[in-house]
N, C-alpha and C. Protein backbone atom coordinates (compact mmCIF):
# COMPACT_ATOMS: atom_id res chain seq x y z
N UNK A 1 0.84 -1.19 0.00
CA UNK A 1 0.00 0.00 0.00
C UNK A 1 0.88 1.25 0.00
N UNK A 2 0.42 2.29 -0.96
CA UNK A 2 1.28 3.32 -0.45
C UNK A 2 0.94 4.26 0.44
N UNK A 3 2.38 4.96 1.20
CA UNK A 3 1.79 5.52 2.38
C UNK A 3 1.08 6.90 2.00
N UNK A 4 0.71 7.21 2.49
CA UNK A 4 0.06 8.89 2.78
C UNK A 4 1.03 9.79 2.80
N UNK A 5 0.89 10.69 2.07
CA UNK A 5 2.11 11.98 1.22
C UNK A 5 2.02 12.73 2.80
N UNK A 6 2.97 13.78 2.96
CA UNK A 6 2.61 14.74 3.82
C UNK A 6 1.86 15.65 3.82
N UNK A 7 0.66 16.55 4.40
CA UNK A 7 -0.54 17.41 4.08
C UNK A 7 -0.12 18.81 4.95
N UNK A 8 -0.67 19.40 4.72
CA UNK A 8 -0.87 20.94 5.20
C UNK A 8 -2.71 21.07 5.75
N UNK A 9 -3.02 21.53 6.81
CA UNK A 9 -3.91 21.17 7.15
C UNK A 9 -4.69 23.34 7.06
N UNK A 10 -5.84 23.14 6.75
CA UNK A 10 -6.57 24.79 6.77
C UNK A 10 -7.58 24.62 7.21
N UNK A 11 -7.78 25.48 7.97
CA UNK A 11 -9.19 26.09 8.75
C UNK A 11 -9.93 27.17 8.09
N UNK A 12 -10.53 27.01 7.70
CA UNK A 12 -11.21 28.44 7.10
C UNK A 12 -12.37 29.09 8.16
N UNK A 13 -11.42 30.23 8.54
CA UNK A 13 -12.03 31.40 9.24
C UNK A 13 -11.84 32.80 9.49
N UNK A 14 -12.43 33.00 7.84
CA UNK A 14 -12.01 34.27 7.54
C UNK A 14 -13.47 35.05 7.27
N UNK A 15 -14.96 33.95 7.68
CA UNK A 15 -16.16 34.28 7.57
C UNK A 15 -16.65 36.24 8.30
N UNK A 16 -17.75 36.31 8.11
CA UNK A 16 -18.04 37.23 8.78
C UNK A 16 -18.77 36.52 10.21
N UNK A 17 -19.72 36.05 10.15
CA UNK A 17 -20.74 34.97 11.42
C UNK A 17 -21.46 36.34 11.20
N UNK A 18 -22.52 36.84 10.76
CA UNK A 18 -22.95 37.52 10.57
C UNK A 18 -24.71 37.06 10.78
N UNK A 19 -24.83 35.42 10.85
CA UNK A 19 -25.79 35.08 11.48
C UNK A 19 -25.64 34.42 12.89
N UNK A 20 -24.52 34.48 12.94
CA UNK A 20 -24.60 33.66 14.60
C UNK A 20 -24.25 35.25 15.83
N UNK A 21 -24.39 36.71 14.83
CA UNK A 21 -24.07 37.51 15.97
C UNK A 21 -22.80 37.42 16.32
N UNK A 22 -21.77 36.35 16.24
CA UNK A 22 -20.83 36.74 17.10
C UNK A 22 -19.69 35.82 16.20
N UNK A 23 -18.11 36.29 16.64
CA UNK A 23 -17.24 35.32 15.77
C UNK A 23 -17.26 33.92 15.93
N UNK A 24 -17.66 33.18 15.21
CA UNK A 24 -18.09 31.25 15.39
C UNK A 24 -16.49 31.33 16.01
N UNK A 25 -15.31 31.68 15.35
CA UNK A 25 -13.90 31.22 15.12
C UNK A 25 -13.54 31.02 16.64
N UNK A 26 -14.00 31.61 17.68
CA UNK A 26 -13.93 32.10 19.38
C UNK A 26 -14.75 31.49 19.62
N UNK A 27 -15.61 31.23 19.99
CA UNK A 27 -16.97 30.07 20.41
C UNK A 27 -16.33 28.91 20.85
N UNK A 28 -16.74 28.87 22.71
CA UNK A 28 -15.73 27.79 23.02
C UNK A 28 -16.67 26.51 22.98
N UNK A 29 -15.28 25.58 22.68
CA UNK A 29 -15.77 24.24 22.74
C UNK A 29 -15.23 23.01 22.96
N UNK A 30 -15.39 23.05 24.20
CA UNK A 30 -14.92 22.09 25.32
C UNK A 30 -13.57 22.42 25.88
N UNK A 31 -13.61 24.11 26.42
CA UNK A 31 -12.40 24.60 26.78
C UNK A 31 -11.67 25.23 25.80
N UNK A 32 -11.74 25.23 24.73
CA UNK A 32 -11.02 26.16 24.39
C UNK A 32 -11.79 26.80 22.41
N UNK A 33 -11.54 27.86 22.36
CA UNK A 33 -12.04 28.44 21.47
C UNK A 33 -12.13 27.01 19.82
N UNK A 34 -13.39 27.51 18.91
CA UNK A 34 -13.62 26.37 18.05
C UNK A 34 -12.26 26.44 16.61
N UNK A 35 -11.39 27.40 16.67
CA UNK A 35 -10.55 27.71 16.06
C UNK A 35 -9.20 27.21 15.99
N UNK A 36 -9.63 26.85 17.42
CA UNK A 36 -8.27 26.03 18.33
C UNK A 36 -8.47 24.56 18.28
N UNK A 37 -9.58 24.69 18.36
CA UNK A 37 -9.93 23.06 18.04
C UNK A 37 -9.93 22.08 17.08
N UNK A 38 -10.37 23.00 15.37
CA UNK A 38 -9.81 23.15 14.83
C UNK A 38 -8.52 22.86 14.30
N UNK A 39 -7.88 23.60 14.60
CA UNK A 39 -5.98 23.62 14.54
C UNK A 39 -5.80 22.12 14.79
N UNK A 40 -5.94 21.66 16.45
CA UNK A 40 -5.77 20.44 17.06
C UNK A 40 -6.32 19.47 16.21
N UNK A 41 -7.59 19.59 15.74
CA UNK A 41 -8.08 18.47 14.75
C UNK A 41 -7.14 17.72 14.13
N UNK A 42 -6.53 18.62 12.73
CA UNK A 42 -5.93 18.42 12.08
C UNK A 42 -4.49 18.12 12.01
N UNK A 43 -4.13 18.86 13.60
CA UNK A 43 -2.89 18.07 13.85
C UNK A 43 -2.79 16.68 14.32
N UNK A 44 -3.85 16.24 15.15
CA UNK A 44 -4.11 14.61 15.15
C UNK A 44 -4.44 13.78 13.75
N UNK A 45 -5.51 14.62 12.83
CA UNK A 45 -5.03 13.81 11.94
C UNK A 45 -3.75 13.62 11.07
N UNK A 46 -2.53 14.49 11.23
CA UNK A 46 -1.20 14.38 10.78
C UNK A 46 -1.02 15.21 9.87
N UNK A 47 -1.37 16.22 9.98
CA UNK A 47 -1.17 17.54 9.12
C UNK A 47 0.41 18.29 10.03
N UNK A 48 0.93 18.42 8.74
CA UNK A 48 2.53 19.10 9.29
C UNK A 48 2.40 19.95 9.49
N UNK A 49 1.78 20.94 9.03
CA UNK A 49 1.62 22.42 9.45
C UNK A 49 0.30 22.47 9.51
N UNK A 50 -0.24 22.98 10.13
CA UNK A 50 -1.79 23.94 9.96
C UNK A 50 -1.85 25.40 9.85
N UNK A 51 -2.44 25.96 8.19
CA UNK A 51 -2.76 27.33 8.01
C UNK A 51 -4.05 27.87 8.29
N UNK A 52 -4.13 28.80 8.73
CA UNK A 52 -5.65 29.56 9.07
C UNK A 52 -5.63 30.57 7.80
N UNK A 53 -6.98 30.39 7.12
CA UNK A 53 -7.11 31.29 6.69
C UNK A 53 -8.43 32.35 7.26
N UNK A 54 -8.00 33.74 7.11
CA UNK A 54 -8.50 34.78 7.84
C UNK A 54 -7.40 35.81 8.51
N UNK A 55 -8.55 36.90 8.55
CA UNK A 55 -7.30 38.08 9.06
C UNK A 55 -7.57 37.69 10.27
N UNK A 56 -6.82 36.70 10.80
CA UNK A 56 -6.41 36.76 12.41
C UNK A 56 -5.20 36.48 12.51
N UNK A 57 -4.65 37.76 13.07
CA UNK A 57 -3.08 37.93 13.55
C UNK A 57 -2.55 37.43 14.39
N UNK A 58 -3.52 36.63 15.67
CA UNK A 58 -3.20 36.11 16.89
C UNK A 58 -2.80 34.68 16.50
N UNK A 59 -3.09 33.97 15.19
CA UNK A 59 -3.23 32.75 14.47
C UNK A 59 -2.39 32.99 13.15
N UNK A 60 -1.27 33.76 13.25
CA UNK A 60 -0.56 33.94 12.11
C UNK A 60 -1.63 33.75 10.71
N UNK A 61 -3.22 34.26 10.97
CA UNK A 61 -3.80 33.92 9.39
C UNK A 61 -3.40 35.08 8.35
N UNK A 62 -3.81 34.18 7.33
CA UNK A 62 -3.84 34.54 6.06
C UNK A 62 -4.99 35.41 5.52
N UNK A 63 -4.94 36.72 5.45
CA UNK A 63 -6.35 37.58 4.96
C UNK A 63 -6.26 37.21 3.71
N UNK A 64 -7.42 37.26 3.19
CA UNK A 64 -8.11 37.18 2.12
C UNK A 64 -7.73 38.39 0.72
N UNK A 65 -6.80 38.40 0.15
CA UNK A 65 -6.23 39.28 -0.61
C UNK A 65 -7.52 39.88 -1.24
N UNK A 66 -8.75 39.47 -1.81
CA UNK A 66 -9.74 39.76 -1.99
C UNK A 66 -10.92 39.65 -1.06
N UNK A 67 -11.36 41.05 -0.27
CA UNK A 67 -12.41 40.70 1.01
C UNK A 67 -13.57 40.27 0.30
N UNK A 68 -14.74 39.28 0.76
CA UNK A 68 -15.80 39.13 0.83
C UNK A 68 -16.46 38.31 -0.37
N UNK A 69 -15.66 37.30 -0.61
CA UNK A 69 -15.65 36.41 -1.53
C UNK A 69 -15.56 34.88 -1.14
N UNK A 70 -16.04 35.03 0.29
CA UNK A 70 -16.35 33.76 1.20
C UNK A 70 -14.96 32.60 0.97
N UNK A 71 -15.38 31.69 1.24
CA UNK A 71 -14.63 30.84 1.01
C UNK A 71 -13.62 30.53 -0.01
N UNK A 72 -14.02 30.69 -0.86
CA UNK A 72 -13.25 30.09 -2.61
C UNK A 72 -11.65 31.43 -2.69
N UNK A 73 -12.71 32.80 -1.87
CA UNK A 73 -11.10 33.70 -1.60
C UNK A 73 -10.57 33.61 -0.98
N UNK A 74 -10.86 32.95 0.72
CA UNK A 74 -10.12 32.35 1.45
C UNK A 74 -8.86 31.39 0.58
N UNK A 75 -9.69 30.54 -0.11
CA UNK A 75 -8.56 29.36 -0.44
C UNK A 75 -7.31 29.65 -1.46
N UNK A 76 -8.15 30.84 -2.19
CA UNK A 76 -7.26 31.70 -3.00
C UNK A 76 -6.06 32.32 -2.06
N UNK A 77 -6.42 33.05 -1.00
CA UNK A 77 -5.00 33.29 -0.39
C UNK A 77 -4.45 32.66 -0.12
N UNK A 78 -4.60 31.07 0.08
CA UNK A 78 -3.70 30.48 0.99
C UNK A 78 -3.34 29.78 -0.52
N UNK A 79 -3.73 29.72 -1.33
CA UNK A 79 -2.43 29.20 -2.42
C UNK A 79 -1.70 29.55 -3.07
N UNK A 80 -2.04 31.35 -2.84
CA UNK A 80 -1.02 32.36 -3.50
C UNK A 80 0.19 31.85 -2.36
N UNK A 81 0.09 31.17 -1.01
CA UNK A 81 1.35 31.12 -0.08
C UNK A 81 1.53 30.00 -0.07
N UNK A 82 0.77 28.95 -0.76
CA UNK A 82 1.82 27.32 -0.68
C UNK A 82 2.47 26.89 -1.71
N UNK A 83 3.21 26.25 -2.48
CA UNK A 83 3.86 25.74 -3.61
C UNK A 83 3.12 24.25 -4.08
N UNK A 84 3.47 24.26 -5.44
CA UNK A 84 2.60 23.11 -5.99
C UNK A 84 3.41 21.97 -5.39
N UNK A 85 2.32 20.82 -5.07
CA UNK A 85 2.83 19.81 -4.93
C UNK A 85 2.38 19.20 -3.84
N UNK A 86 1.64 20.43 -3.12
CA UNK A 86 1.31 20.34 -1.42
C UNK A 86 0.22 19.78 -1.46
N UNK A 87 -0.26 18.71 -0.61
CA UNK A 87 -1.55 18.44 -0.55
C UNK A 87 -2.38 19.02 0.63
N UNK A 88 -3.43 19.74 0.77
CA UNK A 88 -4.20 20.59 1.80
C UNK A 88 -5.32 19.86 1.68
N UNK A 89 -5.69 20.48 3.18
CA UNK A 89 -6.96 19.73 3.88
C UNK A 89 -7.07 20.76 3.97
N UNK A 90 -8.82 21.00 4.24
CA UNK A 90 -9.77 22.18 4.19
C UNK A 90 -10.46 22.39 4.78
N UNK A 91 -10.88 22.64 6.29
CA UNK A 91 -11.74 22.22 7.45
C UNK A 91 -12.33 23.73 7.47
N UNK A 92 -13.70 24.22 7.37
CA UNK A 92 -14.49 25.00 7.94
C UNK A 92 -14.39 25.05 9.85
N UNK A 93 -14.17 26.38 10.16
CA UNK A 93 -13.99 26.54 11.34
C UNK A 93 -15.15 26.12 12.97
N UNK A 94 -16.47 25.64 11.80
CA UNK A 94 -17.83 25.85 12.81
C UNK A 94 -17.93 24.01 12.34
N UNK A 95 -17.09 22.95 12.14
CA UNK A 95 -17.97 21.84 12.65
C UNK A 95 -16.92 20.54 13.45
N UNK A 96 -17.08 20.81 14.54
CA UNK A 96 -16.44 20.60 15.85
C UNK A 96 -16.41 19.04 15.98
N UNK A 97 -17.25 18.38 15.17
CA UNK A 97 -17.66 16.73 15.41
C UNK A 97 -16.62 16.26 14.42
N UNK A 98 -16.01 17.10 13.47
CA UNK A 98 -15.21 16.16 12.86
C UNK A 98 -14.32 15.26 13.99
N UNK A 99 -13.72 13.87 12.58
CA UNK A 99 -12.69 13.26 13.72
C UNK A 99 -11.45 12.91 12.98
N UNK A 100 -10.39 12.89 13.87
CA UNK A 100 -8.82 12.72 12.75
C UNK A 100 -9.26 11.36 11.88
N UNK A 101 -10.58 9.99 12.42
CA UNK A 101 -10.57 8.91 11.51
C UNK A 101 -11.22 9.47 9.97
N UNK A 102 -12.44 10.37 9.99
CA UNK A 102 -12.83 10.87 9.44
C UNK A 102 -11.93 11.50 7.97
N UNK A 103 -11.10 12.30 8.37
CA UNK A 103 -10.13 12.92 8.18
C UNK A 103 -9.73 12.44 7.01
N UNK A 104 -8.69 11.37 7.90
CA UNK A 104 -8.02 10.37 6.82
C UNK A 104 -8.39 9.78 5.85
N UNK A 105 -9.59 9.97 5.92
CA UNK A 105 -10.48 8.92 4.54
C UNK A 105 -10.43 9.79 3.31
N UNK A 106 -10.32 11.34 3.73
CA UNK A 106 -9.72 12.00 2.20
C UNK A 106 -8.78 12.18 1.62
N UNK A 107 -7.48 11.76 2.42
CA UNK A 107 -6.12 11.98 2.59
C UNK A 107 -5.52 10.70 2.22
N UNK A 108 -6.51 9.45 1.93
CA UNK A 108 -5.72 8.09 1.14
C UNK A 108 -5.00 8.53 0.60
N UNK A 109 -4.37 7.76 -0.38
CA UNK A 109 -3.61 7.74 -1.25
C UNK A 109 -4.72 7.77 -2.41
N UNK A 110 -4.70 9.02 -3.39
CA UNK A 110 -5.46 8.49 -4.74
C UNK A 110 -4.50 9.70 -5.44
N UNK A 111 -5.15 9.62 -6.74
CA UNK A 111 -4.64 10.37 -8.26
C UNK A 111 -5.43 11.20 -8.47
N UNK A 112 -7.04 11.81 -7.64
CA UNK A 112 -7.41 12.85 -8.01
C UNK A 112 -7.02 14.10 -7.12
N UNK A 113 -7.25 15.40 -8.16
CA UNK A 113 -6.84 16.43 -7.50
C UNK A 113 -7.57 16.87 -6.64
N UNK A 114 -8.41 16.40 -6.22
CA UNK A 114 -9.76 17.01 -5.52
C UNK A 114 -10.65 15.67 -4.39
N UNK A 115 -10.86 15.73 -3.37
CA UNK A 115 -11.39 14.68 -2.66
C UNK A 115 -11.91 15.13 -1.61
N UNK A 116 -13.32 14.96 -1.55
CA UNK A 116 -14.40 15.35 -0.73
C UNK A 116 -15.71 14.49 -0.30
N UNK A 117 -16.28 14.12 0.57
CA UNK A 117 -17.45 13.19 1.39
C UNK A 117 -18.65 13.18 0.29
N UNK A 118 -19.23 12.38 0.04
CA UNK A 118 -20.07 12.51 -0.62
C UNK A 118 -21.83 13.74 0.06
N UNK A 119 -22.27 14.64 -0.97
CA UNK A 119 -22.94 15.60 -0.48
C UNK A 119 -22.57 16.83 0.42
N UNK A 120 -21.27 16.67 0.11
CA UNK A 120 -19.98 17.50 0.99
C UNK A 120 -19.47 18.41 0.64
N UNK A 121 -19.32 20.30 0.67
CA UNK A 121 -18.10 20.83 0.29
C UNK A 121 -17.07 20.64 1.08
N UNK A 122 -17.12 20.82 2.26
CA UNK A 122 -16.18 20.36 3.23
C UNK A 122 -16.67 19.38 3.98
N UNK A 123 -15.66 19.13 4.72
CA UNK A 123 -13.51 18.95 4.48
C UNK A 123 -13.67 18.75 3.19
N UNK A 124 -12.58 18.95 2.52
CA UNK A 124 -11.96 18.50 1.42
C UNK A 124 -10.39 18.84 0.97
N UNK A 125 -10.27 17.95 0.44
CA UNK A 125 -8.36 17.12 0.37
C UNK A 125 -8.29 18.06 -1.23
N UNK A 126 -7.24 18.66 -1.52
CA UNK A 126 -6.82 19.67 -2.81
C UNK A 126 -5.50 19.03 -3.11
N UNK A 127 -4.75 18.67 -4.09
CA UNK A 127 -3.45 18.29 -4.00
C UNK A 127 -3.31 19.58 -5.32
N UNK A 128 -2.79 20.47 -5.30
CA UNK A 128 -2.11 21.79 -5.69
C UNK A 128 -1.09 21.34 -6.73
N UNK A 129 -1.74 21.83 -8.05
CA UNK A 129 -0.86 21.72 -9.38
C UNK A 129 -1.11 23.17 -10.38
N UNK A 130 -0.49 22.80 -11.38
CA UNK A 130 -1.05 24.08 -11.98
C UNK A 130 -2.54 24.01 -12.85
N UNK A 131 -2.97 22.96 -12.60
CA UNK A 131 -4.29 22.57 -13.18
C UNK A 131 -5.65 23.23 -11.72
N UNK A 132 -4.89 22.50 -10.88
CA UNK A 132 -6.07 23.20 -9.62
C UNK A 132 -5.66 24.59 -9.01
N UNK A 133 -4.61 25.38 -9.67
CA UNK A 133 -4.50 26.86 -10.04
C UNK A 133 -5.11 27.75 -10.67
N UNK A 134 -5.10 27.01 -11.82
CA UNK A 134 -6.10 27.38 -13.26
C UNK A 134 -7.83 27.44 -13.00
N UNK A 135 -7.78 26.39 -12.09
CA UNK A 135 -9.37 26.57 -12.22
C UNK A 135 -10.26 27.19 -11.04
N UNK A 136 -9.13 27.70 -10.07
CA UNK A 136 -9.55 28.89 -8.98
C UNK A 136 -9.54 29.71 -9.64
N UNK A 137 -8.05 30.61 -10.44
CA UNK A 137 -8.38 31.77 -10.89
C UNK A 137 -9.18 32.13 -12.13
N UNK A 138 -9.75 31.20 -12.78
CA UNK A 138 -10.61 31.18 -13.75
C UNK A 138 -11.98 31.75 -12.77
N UNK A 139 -12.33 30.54 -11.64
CA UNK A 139 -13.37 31.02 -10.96
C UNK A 139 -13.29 32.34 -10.83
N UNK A 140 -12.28 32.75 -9.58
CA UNK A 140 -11.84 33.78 -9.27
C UNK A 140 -12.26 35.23 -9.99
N UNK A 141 -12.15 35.15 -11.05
CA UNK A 141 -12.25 35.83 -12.31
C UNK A 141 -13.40 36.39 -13.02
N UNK A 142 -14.54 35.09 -12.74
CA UNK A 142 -15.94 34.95 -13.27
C UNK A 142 -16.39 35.95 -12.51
N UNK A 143 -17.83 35.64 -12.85
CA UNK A 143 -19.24 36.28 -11.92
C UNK A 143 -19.27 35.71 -10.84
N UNK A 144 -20.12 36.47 -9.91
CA UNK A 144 -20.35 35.83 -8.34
C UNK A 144 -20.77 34.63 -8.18
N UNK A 145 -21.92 34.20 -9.00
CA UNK A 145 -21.90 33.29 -8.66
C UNK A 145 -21.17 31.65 -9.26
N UNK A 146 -20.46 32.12 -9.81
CA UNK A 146 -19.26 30.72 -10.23
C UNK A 146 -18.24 30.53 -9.03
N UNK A 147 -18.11 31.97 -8.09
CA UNK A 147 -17.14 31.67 -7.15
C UNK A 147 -17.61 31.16 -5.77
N UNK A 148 -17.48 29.89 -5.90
CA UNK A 148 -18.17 29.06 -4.81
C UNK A 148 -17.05 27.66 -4.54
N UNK A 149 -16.99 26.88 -4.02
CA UNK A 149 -16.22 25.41 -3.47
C UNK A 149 -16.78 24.40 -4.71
N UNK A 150 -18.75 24.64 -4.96
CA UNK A 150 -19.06 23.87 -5.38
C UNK A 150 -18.51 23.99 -6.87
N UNK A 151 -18.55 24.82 -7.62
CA UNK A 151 -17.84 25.68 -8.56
C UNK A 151 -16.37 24.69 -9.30
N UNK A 152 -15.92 25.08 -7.96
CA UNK A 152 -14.12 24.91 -7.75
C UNK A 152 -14.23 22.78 -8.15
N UNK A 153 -15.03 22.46 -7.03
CA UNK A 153 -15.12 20.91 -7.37
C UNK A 153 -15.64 20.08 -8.84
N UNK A 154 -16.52 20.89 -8.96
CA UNK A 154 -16.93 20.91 -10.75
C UNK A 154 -16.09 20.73 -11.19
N UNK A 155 -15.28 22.07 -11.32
CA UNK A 155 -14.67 22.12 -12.56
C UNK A 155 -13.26 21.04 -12.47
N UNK A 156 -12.95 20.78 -11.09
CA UNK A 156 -11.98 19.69 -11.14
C UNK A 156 -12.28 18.04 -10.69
N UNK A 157 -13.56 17.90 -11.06
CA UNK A 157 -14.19 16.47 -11.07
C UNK A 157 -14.23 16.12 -9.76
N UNK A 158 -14.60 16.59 -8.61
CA UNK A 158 -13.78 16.11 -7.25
C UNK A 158 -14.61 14.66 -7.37
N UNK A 159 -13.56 14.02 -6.80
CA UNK A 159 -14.15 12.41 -6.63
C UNK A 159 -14.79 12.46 -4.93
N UNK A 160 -15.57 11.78 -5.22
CA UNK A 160 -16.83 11.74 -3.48
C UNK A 160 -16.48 10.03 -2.99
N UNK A 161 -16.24 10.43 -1.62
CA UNK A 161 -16.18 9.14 -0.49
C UNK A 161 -17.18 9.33 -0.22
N UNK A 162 -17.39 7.76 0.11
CA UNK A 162 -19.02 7.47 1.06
C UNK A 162 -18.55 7.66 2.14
N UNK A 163 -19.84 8.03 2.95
CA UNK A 163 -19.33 7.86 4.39
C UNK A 163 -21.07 7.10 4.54
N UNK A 164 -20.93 6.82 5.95
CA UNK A 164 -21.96 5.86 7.06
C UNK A 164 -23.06 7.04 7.14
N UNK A 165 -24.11 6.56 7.75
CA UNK A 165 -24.76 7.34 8.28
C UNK A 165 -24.53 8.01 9.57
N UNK A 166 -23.98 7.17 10.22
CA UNK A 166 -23.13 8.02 11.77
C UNK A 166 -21.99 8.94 11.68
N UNK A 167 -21.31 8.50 10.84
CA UNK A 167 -20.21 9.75 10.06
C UNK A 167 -20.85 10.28 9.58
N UNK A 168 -21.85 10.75 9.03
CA UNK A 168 -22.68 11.89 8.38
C UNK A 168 -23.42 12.71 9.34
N UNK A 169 -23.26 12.63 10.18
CA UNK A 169 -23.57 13.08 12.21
C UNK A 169 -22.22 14.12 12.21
N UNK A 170 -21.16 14.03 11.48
CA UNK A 170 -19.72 14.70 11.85
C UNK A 170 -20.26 16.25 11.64
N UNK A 171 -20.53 16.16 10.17
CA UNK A 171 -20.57 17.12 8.99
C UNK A 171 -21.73 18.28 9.40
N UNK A 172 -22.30 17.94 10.71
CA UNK A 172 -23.03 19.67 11.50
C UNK A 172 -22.18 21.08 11.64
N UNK A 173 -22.69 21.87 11.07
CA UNK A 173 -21.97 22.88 11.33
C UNK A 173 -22.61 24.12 11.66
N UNK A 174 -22.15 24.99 12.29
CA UNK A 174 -23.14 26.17 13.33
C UNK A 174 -23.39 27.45 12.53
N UNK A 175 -24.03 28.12 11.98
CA UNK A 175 -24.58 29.14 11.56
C UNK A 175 -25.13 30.17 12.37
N UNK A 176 -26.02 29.77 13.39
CA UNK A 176 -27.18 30.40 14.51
C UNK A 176 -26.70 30.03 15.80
N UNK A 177 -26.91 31.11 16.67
CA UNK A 177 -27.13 30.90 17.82
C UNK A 177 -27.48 29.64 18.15
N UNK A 178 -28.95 29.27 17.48
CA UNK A 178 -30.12 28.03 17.57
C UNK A 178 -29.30 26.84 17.76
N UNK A 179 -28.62 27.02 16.56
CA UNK A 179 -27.98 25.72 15.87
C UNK A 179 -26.79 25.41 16.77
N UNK A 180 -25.75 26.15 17.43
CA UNK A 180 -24.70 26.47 18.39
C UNK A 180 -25.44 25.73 19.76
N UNK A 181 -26.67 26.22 20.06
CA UNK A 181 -27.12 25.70 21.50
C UNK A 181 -27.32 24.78 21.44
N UNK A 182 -28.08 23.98 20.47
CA UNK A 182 -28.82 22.57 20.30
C UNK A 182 -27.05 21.43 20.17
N UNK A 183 -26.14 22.11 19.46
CA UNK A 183 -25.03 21.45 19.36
C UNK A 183 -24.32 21.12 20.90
N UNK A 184 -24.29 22.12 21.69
CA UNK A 184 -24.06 22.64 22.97
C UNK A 184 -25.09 21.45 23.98
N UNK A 185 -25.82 21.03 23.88
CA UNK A 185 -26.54 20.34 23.91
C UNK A 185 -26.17 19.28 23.80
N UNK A 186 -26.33 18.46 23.04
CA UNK A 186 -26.14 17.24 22.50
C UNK A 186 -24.44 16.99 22.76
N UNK A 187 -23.76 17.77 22.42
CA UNK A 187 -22.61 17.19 23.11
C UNK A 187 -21.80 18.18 24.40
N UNK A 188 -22.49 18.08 25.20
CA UNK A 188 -21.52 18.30 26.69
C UNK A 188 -20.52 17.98 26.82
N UNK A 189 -19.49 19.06 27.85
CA UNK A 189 -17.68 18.74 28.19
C UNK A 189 -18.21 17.25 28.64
């Protein structure tokens, strides 16, 4: 079998939370902010470095060279700063249930450039060439609405893992207050 390349692990939290009232990225959870948790995720699942993207300076992040272009500009900054060849993981900052087993199931070993859960934008596994260059800044480039993840996976065929129905329990993620409490809820320190 071959082994698993080395990864670079990203958080994307460069959102506004503009429905949850308050920064999701700080929102503690289970002791310590969901940003941090985050970070830790991905270092259990074996990510050599972990990048934040977002203007947070306290987290050495990466601002968004273009503001307010959600996600897809997030990912854009952080590949204007990695070199081809790198493979990145892509973790949204608001869903706390992921797990490093989880993780790994996008990070096999395969030949596509793109690898994501089935019904999933995130997580998702990017392995960085000049082909999955080309087809951010193409997005990049378009109308608003081409610049999206779902967009980005299109245009580079992303191949979809199954997951279980109990692994599909991971993939909650917080928007609302509502949605934050009921999570808060259901899983207690």
């Amino acid at each position: 079998m071959t082994p698993v390349q080395p990864w670079t692990g990203v958080v994307l939290a460069g959102g506004r939370s503009s429905r949850m009232g308050q920064d999701k990225a700080l929102l503690p959870w289970h002791g310590r902010p969901l940003l941090e948790q985050m970070q830790a995720l991905l270092r259990k699942a074996g990510a050599q470095q972990v990048l934040v993207s977002g203007n947070r300076p306290d987290y050495a992040g990466i601002a968004d060279a273009q503001p307010d272009l959600g996600p897809l500009g997030g990912l854009a900054s952080v590949l204007a700063r990695v070199p081809d060849a790198i493979t990145l993981v892509v973790v949204p900052v608001d869903m706390p249930l992921l797990s490093a087993a989880l993780l790994s199931k996008l990070v096999a070993p395969s030949q596509h450039r793109c690898v994501a859960f089935e019904d999933q934008m995130l997580p998702m596994c990017l392995r960085i060439d000049a082909g999955v260059r080309e087809a951010l800044s193409m997005l990049m480039a378009g109308a608003a609405p081409s610049r999206s993840l779902r967009a980005l996976q299109r245009s580079l065929q992303c191949h979809r893992v199954a997951v279980t129905a109990s692994e599909r329990a991971a993939f909650v993620n917080c928007n609302t207050p509502e949605q934050w409490s009921a999570l808060i809820h259901e899983n207690p320190d």
